[in-house]
N, C-alpha and C. Protein backbone atom coordinates (compact mmCIF):
# COMPACT_ATOMS: atom_id res chain seq x y z
N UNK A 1 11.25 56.28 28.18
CA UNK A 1 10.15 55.39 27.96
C UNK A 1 8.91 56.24 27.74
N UNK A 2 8.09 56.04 26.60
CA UNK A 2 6.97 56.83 26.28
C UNK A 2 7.68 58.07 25.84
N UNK A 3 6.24 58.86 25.19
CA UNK A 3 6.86 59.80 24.38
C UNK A 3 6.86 61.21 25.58
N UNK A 4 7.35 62.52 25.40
CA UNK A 4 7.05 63.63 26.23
C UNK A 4 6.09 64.47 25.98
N UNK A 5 5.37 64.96 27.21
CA UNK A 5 4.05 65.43 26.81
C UNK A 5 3.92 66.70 25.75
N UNK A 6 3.24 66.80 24.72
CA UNK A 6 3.33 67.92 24.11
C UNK A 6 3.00 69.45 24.44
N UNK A 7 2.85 69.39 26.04
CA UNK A 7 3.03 71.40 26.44
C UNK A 7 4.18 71.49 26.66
N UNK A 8 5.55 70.40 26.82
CA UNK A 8 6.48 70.73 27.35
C UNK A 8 6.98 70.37 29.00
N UNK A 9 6.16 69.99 29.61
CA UNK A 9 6.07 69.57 30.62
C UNK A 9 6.90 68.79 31.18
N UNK A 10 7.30 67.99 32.76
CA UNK A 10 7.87 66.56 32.52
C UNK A 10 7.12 65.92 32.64
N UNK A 11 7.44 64.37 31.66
CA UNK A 11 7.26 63.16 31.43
C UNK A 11 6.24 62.62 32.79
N UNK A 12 5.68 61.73 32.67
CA UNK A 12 4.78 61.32 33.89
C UNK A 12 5.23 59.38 34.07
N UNK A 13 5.87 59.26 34.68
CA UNK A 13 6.26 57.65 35.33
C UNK A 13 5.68 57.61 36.25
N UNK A 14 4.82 56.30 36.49
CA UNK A 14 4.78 55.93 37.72
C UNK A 14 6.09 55.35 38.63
N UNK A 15 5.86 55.28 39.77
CA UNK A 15 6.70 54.46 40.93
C UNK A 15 6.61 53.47 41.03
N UNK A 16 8.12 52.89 41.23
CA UNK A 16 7.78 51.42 41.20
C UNK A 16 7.38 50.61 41.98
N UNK A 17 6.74 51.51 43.21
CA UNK A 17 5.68 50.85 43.95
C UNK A 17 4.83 50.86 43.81
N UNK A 18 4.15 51.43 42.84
CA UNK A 18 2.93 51.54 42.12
C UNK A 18 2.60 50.44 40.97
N UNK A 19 4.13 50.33 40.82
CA UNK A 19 3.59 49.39 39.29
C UNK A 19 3.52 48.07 39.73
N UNK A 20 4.59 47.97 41.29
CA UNK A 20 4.05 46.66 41.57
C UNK A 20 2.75 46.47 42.20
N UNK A 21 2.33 47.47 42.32
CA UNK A 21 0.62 47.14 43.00
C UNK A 21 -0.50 46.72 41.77
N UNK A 22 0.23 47.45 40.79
CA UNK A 22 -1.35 47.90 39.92
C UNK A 22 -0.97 46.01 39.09
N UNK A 23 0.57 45.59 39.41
CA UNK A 23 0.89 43.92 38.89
C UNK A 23 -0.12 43.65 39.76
N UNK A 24 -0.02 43.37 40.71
CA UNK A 24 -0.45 42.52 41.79
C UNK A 24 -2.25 42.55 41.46
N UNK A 25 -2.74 43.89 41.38
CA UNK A 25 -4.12 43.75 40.96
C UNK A 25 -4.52 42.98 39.49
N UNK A 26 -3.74 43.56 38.87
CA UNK A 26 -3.72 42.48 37.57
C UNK A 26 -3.62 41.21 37.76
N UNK A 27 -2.65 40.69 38.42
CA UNK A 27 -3.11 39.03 38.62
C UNK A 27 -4.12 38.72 39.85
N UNK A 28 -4.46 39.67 40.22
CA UNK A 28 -5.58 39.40 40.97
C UNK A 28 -7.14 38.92 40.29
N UNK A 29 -6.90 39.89 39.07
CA UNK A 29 -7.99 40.06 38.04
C UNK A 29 -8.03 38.87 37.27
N UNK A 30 -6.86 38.35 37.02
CA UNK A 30 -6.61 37.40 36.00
C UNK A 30 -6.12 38.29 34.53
N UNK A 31 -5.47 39.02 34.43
CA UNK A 31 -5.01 39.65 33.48
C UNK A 31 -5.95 40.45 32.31
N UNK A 32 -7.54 40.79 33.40
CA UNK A 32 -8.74 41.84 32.87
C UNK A 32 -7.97 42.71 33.16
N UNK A 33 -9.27 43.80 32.46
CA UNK A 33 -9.35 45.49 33.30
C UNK A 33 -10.18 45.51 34.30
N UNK A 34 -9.51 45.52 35.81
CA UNK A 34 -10.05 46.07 36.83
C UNK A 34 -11.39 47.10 36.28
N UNK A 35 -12.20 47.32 37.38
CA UNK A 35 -13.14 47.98 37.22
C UNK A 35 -13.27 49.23 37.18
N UNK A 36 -13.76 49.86 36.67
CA UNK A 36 -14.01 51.38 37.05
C UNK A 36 -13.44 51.97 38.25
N UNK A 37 -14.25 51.55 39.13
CA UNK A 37 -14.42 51.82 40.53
C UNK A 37 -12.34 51.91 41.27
N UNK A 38 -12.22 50.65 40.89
CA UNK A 38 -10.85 50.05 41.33
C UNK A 38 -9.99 50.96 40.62
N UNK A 39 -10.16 51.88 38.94
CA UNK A 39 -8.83 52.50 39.01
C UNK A 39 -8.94 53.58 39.34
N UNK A 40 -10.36 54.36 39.41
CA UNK A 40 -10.57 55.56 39.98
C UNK A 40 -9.66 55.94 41.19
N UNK A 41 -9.77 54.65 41.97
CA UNK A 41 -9.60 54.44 43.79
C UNK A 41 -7.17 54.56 43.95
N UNK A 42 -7.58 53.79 42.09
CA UNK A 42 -5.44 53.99 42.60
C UNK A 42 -5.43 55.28 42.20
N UNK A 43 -6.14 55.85 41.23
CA UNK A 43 -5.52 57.22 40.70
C UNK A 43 -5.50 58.52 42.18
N UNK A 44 -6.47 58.31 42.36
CA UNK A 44 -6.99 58.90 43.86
C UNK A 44 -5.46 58.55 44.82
N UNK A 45 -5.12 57.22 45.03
CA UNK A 45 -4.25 56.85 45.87
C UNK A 45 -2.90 57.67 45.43
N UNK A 46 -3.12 57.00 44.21
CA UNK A 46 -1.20 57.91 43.71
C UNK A 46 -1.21 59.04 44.10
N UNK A 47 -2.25 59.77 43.35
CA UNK A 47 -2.14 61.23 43.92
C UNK A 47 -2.07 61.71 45.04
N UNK A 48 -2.06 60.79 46.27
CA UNK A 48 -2.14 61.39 47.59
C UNK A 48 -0.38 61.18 48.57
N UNK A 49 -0.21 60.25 47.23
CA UNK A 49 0.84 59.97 47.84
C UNK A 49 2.28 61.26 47.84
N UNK A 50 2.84 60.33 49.25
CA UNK A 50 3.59 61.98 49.80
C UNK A 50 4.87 62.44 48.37
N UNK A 51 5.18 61.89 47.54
CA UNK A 51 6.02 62.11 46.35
C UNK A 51 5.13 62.92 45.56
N UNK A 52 3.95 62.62 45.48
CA UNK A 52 3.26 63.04 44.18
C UNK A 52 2.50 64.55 45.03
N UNK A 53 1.67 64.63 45.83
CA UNK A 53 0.77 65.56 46.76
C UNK A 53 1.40 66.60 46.62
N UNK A 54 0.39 67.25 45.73
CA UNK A 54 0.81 68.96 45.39
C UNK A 54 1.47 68.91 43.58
N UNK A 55 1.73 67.84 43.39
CA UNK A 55 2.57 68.39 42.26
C UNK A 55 1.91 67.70 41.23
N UNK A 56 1.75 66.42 41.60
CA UNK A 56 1.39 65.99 39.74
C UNK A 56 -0.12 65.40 39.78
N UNK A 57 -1.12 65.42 39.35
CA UNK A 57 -2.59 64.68 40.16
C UNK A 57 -2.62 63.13 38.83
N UNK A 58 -2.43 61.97 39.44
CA UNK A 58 -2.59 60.98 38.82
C UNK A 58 -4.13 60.96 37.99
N UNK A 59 -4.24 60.84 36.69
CA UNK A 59 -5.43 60.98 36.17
C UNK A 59 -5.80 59.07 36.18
N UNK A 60 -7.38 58.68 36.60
CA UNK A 60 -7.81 57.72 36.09
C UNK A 60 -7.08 57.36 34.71
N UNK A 61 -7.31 58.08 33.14
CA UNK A 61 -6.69 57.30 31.76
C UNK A 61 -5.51 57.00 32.48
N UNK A 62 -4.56 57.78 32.95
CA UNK A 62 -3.30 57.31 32.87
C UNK A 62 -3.09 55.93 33.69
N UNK A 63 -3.51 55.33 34.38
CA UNK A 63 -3.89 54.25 35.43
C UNK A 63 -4.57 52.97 34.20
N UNK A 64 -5.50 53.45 33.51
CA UNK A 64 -6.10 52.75 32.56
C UNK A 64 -5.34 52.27 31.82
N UNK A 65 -4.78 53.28 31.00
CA UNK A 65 -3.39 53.34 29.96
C UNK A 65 -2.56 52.18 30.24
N UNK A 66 -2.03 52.28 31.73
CA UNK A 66 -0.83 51.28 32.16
C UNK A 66 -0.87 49.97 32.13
N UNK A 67 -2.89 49.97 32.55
CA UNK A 67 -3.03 48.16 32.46
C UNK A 67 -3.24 47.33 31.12
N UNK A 68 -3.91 48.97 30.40
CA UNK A 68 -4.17 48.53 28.64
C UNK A 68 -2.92 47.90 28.33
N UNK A 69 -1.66 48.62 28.32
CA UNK A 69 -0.62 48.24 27.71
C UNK A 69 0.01 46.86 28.29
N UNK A 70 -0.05 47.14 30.08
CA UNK A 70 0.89 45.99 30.48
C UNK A 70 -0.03 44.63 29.94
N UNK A 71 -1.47 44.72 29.79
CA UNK A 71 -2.23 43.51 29.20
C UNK A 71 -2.22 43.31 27.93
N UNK A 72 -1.50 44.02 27.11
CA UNK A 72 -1.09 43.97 26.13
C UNK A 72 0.20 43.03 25.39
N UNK A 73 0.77 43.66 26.51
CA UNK A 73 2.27 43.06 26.60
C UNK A 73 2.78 42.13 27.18
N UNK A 74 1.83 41.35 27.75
CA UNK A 74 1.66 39.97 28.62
C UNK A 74 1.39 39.03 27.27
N UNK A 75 0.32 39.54 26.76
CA UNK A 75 -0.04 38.54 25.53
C UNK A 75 0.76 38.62 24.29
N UNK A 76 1.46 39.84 24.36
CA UNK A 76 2.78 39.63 23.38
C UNK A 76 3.82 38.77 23.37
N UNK A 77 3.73 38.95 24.57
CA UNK A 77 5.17 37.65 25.69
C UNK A 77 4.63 35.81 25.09
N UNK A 78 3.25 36.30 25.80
CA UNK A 78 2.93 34.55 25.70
C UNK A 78 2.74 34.03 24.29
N UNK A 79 2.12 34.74 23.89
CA UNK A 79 2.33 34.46 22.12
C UNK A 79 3.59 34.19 21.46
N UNK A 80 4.70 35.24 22.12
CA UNK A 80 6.19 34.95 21.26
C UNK A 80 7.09 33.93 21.45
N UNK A 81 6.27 33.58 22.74
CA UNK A 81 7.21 32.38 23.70
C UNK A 81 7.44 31.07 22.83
N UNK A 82 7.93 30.47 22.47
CA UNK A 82 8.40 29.76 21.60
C UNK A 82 8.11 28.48 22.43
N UNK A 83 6.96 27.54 21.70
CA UNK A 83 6.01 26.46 22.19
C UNK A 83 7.16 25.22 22.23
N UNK A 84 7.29 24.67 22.76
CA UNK A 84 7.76 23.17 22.96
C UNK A 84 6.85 22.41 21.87
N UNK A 85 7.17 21.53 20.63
CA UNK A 85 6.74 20.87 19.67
C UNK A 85 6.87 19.70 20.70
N UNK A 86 5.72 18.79 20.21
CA UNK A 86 4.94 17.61 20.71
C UNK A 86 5.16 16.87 19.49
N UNK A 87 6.35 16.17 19.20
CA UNK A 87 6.49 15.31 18.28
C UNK A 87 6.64 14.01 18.84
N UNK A 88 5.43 13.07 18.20
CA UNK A 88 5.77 11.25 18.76
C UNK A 88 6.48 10.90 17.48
N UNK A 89 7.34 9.77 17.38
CA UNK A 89 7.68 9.14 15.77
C UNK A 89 6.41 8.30 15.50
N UNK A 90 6.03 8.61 14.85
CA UNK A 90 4.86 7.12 13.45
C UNK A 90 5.38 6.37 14.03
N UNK A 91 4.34 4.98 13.87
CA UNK A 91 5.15 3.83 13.90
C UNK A 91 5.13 3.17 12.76
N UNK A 92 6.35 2.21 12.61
CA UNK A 92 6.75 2.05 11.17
C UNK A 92 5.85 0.52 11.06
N UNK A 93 5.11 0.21 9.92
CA UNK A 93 4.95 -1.04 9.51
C UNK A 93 6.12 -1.58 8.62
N UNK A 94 6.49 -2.62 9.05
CA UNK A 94 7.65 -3.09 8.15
C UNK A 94 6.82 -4.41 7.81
N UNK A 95 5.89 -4.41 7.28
CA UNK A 95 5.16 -6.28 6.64
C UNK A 95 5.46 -5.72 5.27
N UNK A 96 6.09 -7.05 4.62
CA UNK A 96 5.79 -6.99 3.64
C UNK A 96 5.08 -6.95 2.33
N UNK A 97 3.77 -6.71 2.81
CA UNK A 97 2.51 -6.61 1.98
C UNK A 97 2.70 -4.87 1.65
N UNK A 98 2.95 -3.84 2.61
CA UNK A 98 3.48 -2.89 2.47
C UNK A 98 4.45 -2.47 1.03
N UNK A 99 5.21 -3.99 1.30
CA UNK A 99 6.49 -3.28 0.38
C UNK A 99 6.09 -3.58 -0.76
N UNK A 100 5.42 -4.73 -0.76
CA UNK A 100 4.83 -4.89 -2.36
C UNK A 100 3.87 -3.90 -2.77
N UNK A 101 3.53 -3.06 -2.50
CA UNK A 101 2.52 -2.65 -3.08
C UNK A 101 2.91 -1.38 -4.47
N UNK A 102 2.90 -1.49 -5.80
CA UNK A 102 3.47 -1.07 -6.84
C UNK A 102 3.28 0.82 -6.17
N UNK A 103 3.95 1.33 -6.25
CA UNK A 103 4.21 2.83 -6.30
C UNK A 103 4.00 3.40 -7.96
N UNK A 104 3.01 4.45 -7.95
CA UNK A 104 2.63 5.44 -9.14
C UNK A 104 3.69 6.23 -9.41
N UNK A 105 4.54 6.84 -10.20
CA UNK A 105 5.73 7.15 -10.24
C UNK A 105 5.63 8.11 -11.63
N UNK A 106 4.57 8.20 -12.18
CA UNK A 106 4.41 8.76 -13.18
C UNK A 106 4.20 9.74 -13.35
N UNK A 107 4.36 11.11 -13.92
CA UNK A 107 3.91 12.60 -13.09
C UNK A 107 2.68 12.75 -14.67
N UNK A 108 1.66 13.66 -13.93
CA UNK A 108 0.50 14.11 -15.02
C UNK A 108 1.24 14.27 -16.11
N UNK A 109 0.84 14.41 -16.89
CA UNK A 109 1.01 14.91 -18.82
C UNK A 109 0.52 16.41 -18.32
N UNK A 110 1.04 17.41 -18.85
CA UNK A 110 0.31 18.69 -19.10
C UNK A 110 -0.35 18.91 -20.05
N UNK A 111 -1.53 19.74 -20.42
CA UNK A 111 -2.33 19.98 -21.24
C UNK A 111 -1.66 20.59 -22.33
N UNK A 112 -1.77 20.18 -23.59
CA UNK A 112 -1.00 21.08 -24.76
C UNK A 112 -1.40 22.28 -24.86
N UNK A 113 -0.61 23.21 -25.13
CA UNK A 113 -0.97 24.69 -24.92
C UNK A 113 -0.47 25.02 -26.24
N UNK A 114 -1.30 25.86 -27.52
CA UNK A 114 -1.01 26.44 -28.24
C UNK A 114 0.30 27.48 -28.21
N UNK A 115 1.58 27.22 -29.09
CA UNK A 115 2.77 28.48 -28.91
C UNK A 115 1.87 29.84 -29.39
N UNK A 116 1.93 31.14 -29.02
CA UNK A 116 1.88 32.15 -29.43
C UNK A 116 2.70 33.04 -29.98
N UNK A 117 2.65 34.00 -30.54
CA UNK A 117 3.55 34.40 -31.32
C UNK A 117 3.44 36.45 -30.97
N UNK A 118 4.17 36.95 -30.53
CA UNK A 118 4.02 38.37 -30.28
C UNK A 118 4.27 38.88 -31.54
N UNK A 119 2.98 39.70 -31.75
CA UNK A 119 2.68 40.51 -32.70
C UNK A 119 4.03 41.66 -33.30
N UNK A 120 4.51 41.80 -32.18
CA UNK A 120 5.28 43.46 -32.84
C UNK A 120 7.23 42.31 -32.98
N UNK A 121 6.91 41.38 -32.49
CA UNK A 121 8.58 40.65 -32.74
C UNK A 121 8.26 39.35 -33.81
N UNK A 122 7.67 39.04 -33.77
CA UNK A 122 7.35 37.51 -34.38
C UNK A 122 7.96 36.46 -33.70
N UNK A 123 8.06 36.49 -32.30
CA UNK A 123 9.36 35.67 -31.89
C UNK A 123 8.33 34.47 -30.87
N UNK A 124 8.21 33.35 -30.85
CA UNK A 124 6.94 32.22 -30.20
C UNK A 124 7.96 32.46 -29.03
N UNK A 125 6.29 32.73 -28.08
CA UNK A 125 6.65 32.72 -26.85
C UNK A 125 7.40 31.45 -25.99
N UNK A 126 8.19 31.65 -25.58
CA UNK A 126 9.28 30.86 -25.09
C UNK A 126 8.55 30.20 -24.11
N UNK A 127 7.91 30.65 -23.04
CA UNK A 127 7.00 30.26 -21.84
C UNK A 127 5.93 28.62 -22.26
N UNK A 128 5.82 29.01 -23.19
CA UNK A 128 5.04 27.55 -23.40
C UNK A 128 6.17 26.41 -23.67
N UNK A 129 7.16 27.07 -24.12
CA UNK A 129 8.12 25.93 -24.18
C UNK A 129 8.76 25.25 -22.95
N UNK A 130 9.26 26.14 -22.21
CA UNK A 130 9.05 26.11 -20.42
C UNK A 130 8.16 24.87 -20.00
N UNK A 131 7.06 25.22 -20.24
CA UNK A 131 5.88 24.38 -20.00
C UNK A 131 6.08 23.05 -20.31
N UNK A 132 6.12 22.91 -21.47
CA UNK A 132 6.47 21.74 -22.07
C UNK A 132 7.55 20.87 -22.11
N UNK A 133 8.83 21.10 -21.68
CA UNK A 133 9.84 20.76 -21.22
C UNK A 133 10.03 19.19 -20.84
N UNK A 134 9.50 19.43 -19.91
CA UNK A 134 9.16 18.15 -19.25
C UNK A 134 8.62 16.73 -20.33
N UNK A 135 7.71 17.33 -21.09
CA UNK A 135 6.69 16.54 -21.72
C UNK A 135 7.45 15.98 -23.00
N UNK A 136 8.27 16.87 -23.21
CA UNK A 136 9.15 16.73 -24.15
C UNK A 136 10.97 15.84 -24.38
N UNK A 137 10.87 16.22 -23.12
CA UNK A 137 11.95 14.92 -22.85
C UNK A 137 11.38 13.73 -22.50
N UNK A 138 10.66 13.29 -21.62
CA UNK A 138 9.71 12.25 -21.48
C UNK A 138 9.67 11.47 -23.09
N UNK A 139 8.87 12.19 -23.71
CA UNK A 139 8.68 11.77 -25.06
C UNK A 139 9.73 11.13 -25.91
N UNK A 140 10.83 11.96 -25.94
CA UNK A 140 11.97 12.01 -26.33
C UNK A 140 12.62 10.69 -25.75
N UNK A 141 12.46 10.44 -24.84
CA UNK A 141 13.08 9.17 -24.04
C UNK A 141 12.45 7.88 -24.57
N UNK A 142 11.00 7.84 -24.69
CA UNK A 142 9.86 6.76 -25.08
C UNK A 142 10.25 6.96 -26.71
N UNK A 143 10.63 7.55 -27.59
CA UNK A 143 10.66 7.05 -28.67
C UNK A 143 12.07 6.49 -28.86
N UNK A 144 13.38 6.64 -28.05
CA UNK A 144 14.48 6.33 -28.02
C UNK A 144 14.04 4.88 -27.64
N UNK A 145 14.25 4.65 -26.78
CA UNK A 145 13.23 3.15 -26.07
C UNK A 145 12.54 2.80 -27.11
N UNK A 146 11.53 3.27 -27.75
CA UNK A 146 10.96 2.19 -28.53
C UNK A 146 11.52 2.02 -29.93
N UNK A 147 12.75 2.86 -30.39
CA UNK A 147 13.70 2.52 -31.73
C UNK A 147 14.48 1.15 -31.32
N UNK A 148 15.34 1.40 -29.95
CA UNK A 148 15.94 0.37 -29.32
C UNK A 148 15.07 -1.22 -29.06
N UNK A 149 14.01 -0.66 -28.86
CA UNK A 149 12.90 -2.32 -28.77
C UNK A 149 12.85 -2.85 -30.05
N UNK A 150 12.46 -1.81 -31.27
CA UNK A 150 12.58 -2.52 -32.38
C UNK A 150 14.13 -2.95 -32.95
N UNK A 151 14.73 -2.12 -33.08
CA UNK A 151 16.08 -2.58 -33.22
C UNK A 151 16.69 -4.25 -32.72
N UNK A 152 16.35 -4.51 -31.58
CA UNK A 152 16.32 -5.51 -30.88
C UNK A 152 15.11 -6.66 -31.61
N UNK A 153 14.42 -6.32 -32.27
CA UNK A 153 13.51 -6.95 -32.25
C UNK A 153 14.31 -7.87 -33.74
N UNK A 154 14.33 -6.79 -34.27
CA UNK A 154 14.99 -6.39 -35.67
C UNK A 154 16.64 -7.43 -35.96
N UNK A 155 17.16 -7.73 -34.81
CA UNK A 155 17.99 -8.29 -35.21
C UNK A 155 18.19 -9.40 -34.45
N UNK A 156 17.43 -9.98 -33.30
CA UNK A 156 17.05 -11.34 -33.02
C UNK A 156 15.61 -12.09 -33.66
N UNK A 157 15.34 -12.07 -35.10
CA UNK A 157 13.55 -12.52 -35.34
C UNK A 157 13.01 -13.80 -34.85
N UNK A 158 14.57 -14.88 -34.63
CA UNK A 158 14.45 -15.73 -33.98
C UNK A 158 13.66 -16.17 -33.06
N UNK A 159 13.73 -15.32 -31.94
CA UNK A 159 14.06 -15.72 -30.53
C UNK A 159 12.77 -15.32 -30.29
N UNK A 160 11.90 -13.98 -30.94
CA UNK A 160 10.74 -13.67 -30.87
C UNK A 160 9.47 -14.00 -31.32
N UNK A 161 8.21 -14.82 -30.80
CA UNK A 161 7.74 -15.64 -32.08
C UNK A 161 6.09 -15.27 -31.62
């Protein structure tokens, strides 16, 4: 865990009676940075302690370091925690004034767009045709429909007056 120090040295862990203290001050804090004063006072402590005394001197950053990260990594947690969705259902109107009401069903017309033509092929850009697609079957449909209306029209003159 963590990287190794670059003189070569060993690695520096705290104890895990340490880490449950420096927890315990953290929720003491409400998940701040303790004060100055307060990590000066653990670094001081670690170091006196009978494991550490003589050999390794707990520095203040490194004390700092631990709460930067573990407050770091608290809000990583709570952020990733996957929220419970608050879904009510709508409520449905079923009156029939609702149902009558005509639905728009028609999609925009697109703006006509000039075909272009690439200079070094002569070949009309296909992309506007893309475009148009739509507009073009549509169309295609409304003049079928309106051959069929006349057609109809065309061979009952009777009935139509």
């Amino acid at each position: 865990m963590g990287r190794p120090p670059s003189n070569g040295g060993p690695s520096f862990r705290f104890m895990q009676y340490e880490v449950t203290e420096m927890d315990a001050i953290l929720q003491e804090y409400h998940n701040t940075m303790p004060a100055r004063e307060v990590l000066v006072s653990l670094a001081d402590k670690f170091s006196e302690s009978p494991e550490r005394k003589g050999k390794i001197q707990v520095q203040m950053k490194q004390v700092w370091n631990w709460f930067q990260n573990r407050r770091y990594a608290i809000r990583a947690k709570s952020n990733k925690a996957p929220m419970k969705l608050n879904i009510t259902p709508m409520p449905r109107d079923d009156s029939a004034v609702a149902r009558s009401v005509p639905q728009q069903v028609a999609s925009p017309i697109p703006d006509a767009v000039p075909a272009t033509t690439s200079a070094s092929s002569g070949r009309v850009n296909s992309k506007v045709f893309e475009d148009l697609l739509p507009f073009s079957i549509l169309l295609t449909y409304l003049v079928i429909y309106l051959a069929l209306l006349n057609f109809e029209y065309k061979m009952s003159p009777g009935l139509i007056k």
